[in-house]
Protein backbone atom coordinates (compact mmCIF):
# COMPACT_ATOMS: atom_id res chain seq x y z
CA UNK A 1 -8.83 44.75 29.79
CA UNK A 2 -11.81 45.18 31.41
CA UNK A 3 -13.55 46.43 28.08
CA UNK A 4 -12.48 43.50 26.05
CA UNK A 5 -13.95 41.25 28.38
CA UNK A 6 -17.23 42.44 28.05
CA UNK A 7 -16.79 42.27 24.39
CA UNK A 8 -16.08 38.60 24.31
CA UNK A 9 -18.92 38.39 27.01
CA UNK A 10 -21.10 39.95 24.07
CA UNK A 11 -20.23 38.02 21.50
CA UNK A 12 -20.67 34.59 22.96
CA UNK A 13 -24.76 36.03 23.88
CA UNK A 14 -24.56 36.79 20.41
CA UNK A 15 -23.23 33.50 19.05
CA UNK A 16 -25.94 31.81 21.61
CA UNK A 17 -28.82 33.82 20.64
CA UNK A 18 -28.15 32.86 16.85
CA UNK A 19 -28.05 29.57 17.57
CA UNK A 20 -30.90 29.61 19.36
CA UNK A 21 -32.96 31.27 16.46
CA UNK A 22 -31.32 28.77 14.17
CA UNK A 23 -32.88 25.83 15.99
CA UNK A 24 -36.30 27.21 15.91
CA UNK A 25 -36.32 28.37 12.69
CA UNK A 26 -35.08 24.62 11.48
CA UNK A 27 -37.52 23.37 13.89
CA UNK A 28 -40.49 25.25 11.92
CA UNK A 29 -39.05 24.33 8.88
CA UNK A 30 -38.46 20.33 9.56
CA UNK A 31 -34.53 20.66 8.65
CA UNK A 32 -33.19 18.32 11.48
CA UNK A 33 -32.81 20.52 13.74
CA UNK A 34 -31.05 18.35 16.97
CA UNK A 35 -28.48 18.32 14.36
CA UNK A 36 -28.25 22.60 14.46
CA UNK A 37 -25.64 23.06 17.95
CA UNK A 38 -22.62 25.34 18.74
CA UNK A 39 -19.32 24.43 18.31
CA UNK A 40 -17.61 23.33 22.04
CA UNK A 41 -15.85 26.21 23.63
CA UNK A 42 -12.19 26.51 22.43
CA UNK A 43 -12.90 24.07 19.21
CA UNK A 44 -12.69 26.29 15.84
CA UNK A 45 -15.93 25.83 13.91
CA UNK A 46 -13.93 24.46 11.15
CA UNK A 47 -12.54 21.58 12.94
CA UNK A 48 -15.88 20.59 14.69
CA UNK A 49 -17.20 16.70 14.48
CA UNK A 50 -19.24 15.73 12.06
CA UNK A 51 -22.44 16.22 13.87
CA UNK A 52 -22.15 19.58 13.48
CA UNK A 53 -24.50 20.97 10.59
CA UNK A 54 -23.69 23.98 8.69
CA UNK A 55 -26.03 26.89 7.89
CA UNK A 56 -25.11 28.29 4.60
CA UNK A 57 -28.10 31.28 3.21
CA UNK A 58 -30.66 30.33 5.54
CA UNK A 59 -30.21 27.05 5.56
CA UNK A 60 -29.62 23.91 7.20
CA UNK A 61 -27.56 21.21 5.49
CA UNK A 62 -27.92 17.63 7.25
CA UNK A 63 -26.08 14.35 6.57
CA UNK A 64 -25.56 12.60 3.45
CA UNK A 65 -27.38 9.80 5.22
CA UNK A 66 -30.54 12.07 5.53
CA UNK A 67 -31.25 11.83 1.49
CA UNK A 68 -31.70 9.06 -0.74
CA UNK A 69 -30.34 9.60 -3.57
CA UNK A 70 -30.36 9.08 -6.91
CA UNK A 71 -27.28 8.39 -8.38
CA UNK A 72 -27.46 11.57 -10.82
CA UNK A 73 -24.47 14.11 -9.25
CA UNK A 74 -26.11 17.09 -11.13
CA UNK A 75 -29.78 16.31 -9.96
CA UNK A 76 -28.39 15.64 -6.30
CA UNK A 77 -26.64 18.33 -6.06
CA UNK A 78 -29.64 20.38 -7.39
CA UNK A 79 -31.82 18.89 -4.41
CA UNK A 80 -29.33 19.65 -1.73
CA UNK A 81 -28.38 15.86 -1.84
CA UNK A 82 -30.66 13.97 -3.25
CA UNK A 83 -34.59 13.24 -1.61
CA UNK A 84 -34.87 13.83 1.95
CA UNK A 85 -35.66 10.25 4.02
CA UNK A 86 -37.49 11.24 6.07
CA UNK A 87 -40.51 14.08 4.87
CA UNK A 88 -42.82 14.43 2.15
CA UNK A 89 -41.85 14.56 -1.48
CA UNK A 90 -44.19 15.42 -4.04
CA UNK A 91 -44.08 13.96 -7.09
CA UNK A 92 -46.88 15.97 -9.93
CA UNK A 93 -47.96 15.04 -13.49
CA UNK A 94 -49.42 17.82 -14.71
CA UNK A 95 -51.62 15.90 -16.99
CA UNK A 96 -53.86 12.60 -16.89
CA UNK A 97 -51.75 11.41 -19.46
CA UNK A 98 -48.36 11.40 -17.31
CA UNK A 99 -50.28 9.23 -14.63
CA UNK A 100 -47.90 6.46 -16.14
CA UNK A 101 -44.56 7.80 -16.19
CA UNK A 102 -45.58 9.58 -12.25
CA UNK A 103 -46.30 5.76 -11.39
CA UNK A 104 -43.01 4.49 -12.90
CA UNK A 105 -41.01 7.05 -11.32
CA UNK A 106 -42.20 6.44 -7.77
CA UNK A 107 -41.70 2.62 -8.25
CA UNK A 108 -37.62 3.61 -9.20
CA UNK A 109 -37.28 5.47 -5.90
CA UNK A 110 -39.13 2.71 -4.30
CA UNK A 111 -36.54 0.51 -5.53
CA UNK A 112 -33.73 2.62 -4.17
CA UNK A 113 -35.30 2.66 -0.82
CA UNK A 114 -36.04 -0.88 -0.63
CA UNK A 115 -32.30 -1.57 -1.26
CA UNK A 116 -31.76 0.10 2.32
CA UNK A 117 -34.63 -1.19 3.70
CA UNK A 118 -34.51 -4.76 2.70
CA UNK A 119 -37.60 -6.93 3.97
CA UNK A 120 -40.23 -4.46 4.75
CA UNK A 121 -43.19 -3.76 2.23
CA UNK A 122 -44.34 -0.51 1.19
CA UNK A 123 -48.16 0.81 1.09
CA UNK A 124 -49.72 2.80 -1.99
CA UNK A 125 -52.42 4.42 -0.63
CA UNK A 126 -54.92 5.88 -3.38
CA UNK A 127 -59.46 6.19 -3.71
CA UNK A 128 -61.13 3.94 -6.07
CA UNK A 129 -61.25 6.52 -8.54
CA UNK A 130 -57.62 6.47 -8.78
CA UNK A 131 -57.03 2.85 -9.41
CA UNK A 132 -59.92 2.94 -11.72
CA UNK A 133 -58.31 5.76 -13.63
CA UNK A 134 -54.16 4.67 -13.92
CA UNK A 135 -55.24 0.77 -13.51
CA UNK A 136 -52.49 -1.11 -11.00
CA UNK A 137 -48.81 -1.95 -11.48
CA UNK A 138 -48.35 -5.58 -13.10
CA UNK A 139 -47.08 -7.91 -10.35
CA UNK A 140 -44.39 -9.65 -13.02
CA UNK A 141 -42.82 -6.03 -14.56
CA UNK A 142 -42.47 -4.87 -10.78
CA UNK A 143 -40.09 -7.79 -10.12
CA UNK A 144 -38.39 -7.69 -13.79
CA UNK A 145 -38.37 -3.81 -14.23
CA UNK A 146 -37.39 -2.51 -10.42
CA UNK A 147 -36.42 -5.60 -8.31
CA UNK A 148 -39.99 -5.37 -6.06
CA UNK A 149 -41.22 -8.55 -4.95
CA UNK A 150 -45.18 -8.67 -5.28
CA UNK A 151 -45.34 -9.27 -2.21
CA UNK A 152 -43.65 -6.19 -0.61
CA UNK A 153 -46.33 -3.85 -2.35
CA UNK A 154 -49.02 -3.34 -0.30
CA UNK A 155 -52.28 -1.18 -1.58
CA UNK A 156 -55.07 0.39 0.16
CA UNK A 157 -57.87 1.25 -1.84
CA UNK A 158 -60.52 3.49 -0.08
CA UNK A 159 -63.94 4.68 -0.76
CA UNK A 160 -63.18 8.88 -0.45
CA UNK A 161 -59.91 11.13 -0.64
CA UNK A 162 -60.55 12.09 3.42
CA UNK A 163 -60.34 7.69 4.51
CA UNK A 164 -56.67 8.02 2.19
CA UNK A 165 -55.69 10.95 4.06
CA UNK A 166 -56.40 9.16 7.17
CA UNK A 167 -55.15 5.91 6.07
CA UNK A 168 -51.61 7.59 4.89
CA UNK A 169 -51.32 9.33 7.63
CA UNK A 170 -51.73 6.27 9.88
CA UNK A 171 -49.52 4.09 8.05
CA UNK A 172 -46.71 7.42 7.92
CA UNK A 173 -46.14 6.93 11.63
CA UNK A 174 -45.41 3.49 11.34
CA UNK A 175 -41.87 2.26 10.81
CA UNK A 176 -43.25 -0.98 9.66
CA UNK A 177 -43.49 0.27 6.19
CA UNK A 178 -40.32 1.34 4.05
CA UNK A 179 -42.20 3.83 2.50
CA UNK A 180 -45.94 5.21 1.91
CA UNK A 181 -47.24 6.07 -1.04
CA UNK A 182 -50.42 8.75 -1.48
CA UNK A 183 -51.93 8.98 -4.94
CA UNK A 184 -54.35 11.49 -5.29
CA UNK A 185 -55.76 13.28 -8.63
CA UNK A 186 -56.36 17.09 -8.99
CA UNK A 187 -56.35 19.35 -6.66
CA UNK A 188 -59.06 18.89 -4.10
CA UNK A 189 -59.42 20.95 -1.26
CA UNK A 190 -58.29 18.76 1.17
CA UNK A 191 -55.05 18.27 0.29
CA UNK A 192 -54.46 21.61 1.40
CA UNK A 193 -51.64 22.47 3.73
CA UNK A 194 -52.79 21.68 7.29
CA UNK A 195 -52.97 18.03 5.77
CA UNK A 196 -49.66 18.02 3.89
CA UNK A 197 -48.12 18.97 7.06
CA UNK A 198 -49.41 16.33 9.22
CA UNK A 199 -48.23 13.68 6.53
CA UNK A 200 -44.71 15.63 6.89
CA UNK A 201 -44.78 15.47 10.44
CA UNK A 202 -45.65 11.86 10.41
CA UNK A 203 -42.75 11.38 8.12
CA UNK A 204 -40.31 13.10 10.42
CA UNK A 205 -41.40 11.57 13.67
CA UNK A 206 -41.12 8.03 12.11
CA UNK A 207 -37.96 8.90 9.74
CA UNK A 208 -39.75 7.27 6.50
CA UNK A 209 -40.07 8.61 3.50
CA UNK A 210 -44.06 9.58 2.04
CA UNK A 211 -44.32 10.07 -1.65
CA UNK A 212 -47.19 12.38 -2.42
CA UNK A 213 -48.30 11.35 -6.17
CA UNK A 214 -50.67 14.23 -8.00
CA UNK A 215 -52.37 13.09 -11.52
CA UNK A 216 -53.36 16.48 -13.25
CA UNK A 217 -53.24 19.10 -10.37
CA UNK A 218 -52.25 22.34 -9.81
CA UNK A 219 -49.01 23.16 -8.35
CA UNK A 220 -50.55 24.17 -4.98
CA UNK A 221 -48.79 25.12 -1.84
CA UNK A 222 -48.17 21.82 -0.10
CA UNK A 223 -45.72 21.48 2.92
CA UNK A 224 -43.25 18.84 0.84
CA UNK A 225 -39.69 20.44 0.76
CA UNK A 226 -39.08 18.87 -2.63
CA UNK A 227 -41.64 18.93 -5.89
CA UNK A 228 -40.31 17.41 -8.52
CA UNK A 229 -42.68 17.85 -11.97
CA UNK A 230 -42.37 13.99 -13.95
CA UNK A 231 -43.57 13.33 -17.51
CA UNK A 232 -42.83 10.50 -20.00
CA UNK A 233 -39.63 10.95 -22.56
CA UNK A 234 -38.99 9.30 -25.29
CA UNK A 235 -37.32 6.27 -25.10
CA UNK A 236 -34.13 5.79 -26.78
CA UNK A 237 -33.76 2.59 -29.17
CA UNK A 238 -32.53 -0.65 -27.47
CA UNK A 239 -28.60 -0.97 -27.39
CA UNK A 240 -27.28 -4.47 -28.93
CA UNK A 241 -23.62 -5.59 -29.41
CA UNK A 242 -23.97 -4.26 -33.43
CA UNK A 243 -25.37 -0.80 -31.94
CA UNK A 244 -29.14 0.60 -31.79
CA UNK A 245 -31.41 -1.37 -32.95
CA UNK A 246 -33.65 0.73 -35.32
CA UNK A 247 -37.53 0.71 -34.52
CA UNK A 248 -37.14 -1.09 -31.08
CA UNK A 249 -38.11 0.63 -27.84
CA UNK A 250 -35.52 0.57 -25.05
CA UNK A 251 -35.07 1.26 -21.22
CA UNK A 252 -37.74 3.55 -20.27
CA UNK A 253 -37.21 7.24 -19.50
CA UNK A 254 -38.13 10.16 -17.34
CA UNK A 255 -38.23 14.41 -17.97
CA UNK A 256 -38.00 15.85 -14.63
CA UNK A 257 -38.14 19.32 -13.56
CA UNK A 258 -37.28 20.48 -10.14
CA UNK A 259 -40.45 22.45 -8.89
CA UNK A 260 -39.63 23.21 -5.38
CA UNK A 261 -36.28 22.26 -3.72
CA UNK A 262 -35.16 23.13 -0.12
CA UNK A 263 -31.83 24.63 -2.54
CA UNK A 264 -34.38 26.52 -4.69
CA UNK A 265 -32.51 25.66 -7.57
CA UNK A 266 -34.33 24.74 -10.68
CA UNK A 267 -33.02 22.15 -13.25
CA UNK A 268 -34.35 19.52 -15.98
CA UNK A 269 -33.32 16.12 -16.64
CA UNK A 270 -34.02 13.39 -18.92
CA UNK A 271 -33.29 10.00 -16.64
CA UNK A 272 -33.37 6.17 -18.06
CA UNK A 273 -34.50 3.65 -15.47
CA UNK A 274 -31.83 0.48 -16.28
CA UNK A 275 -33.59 -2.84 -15.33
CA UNK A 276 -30.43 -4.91 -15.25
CA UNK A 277 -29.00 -2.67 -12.22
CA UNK A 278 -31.81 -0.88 -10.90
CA UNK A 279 -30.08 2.44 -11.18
CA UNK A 280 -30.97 5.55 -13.44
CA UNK A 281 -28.74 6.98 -15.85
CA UNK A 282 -28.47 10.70 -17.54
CA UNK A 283 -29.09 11.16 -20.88
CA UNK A 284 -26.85 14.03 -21.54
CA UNK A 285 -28.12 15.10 -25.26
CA UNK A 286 -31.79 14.11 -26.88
CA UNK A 287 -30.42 11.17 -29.35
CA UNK A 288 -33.94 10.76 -29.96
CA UNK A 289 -35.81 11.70 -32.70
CA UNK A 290 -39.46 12.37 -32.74
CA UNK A 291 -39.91 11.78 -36.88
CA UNK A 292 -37.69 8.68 -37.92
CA UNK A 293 -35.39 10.52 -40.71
CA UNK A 294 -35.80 8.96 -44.27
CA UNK A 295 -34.20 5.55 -45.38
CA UNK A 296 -32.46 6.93 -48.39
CA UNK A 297 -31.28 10.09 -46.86
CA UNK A 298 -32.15 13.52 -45.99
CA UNK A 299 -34.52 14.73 -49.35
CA UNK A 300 -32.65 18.03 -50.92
CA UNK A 301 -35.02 21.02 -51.45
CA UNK A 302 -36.21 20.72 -55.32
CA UNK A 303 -33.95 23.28 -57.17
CA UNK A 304 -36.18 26.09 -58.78
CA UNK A 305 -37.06 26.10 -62.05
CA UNK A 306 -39.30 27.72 -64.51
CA UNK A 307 -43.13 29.24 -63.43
CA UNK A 308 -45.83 27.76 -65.98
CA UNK A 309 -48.72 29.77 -66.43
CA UNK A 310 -52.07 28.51 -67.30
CA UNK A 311 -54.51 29.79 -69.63
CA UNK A 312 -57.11 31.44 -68.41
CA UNK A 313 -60.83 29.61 -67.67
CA UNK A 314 -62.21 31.56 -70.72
CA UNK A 315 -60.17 30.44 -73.92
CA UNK A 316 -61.31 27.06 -72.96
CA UNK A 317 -64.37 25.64 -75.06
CA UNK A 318 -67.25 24.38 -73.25
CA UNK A 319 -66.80 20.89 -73.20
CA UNK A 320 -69.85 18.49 -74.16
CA UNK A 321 -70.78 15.44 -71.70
CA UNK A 322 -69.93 12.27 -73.24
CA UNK A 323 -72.10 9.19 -72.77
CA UNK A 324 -72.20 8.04 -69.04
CA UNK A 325 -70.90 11.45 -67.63
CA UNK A 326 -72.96 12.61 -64.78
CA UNK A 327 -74.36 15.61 -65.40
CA UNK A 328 -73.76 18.74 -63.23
CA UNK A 329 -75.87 20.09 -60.80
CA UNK A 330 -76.78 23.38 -62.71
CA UNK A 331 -78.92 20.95 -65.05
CA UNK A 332 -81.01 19.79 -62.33
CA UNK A 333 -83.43 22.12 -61.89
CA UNK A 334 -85.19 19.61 -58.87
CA UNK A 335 -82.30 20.25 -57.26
CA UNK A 336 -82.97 23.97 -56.41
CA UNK A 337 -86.39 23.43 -54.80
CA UNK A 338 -87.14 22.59 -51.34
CA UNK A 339 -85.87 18.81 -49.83
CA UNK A 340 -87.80 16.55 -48.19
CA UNK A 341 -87.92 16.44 -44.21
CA UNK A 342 -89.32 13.19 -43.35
């Protein structure tokens, strides 16, 4: 008896000690971890309350209420539940020319936030150069396209990248603001680590959300759990009560690739932001074509038929120049000497 007590004695170290490691490895990592505890003594792990967080390969898997998500089940489910509320998402266009469809991407998922956090603004954070570059959002398609009142988007505009880093940081502490936004192109050197994980701790501490916006950068080690790569997709044609409407543009659309993801799971989607609900939608196939197809039809190849061979160059008579011809330049002897440089 003895022996099996000692056993049970073991185990329960054992269980402890894992725990234990679990917590400060979720700790390092940023993964909620006053969420990571033991099971009570005589309660089965399965039947625990719903505080209790499950580790499954290394890691920690919080709340539904600890993502925002988007509304797509495969892209959620990708991200381990959608964006995480409170940390530092990155959001990269890997060129200049996807500054747009990075801008109009952060505005949807500012929309989705501000539907939980009704009445407070949010602050876009960016240097001169950056505004100067990508221009500002127009107050009137902010309000028609997403639902944002003017009013509740807030922008800071400073002189170098190191006054944005301070100025996001400060305002990431701050539950005043729904979310912060931090706009910064290429890859400079200080948006190196150390920095990205201040602006994730600031996130954590405050439970806010920072969205980390790179124009033309290299996918650099940054401390966001989630990197999501965004470019502009063709846009599908508008949708009226007779069907598409040929030649029209209609809602606008997103290609996103998962770049990082606390899942590590990689996927692509093509997402349509829908003004009327300010929601996006999956588009499941590519309807789109890049080269409108022919009015009258696909053309058929031409069907072969028979090779005609020319004469050759030499059964042909010299031909005479007729009156008003220009001659060639073989008859202009000025034309061989020197030309004039001045």
């Amino acid at each position: 008896m003895l022996p099996e007590v000692n056993v049970m004695a073991m185990s329960a170290v054992a269980r402890e000690t894992v725990f234990a490691l679990r917590r400060q490895i979720a700790r390092i990592e940023g993964t909620l971890p006053e969420r990571l505890q033991a099971p009570a003594p005589g309660v089965p792990a399965d039947t625990a309350g719903s505080d209790m967080t499950l580790v499954r390969r290394g890691l920690a898997v919080a709340s539904a209420d600890a993502f925002l998500r988007t509304g797509i089940e495969r892209l959620d489910a990708a991200l381990g539940g959608g964006l995480p509320k409170a940390a530092l998402s990155e959001i990269h266009g890997l060129e200049t020319r996807d500054a747009g469809a990075v801008a109009g991407f952060a505005l949807s998922l500012v929309s989705l936030i501000l539907k939980e956090k009704q009445g407070l603004p949010v602050l876009w954070v960016g240097t001169a150069e950056i505004f100067h570059e990508a221009g500002l959002p127009y107050a009137r398609g902010l309000h028609a396209l997403f639902g944002i009142a003017p009013e509740q988007l807030l922008f800071s505009e400073a002189p170098k990248l190191l006054d944005a880093l301070w100025i996001a940081e400060e305002a990431a502490r701050m539950t005043a603001f729904a979310a912060v936004i931090l706009e910064i192109r290429g890859s400079p050197r200080l948006l190196d680590l150390t920095a990205t994980r201040r602006l994730h701790a600031r996130a954590q501490n405050a439970g806010r959300p920072v969205l980390l916006l790179r124009q033309a950068g290299e996918a650099d080690p940054t401390a966001a759990p989630v990197r999501l790569i965004v470019s502009a997709a063709p846009a599908a044609s508008r949708e009226t009560v007779a069907g598409p409407l040929a030649g029209s543009i209609g809602r606008p659309a997103f290609k996103v690739d998962i770049g990082k993801s606390r899942t590590a799971l990689p996927g692509q989607f093509t997402l349509e932001w829908t003004p009327d609900e300010h929601a996006f939608a999956e588009r499941t196939e590519n309807s789109v074509a890049v080269v409108p197809a022919p009015a009258r039809g696909a053309d058929p190849a031409p069907a072969p038929g028979a090779l005609l061979a020319f004469p050759a160059l030499a059964s042909f008579a010299p031909i005479a120049p007729t009156f008003g011809d220009q001659p060639s330049r073989q008859q202009h002897p000025a034309h061989r000497g020197p030309r004039r440089a001045g």
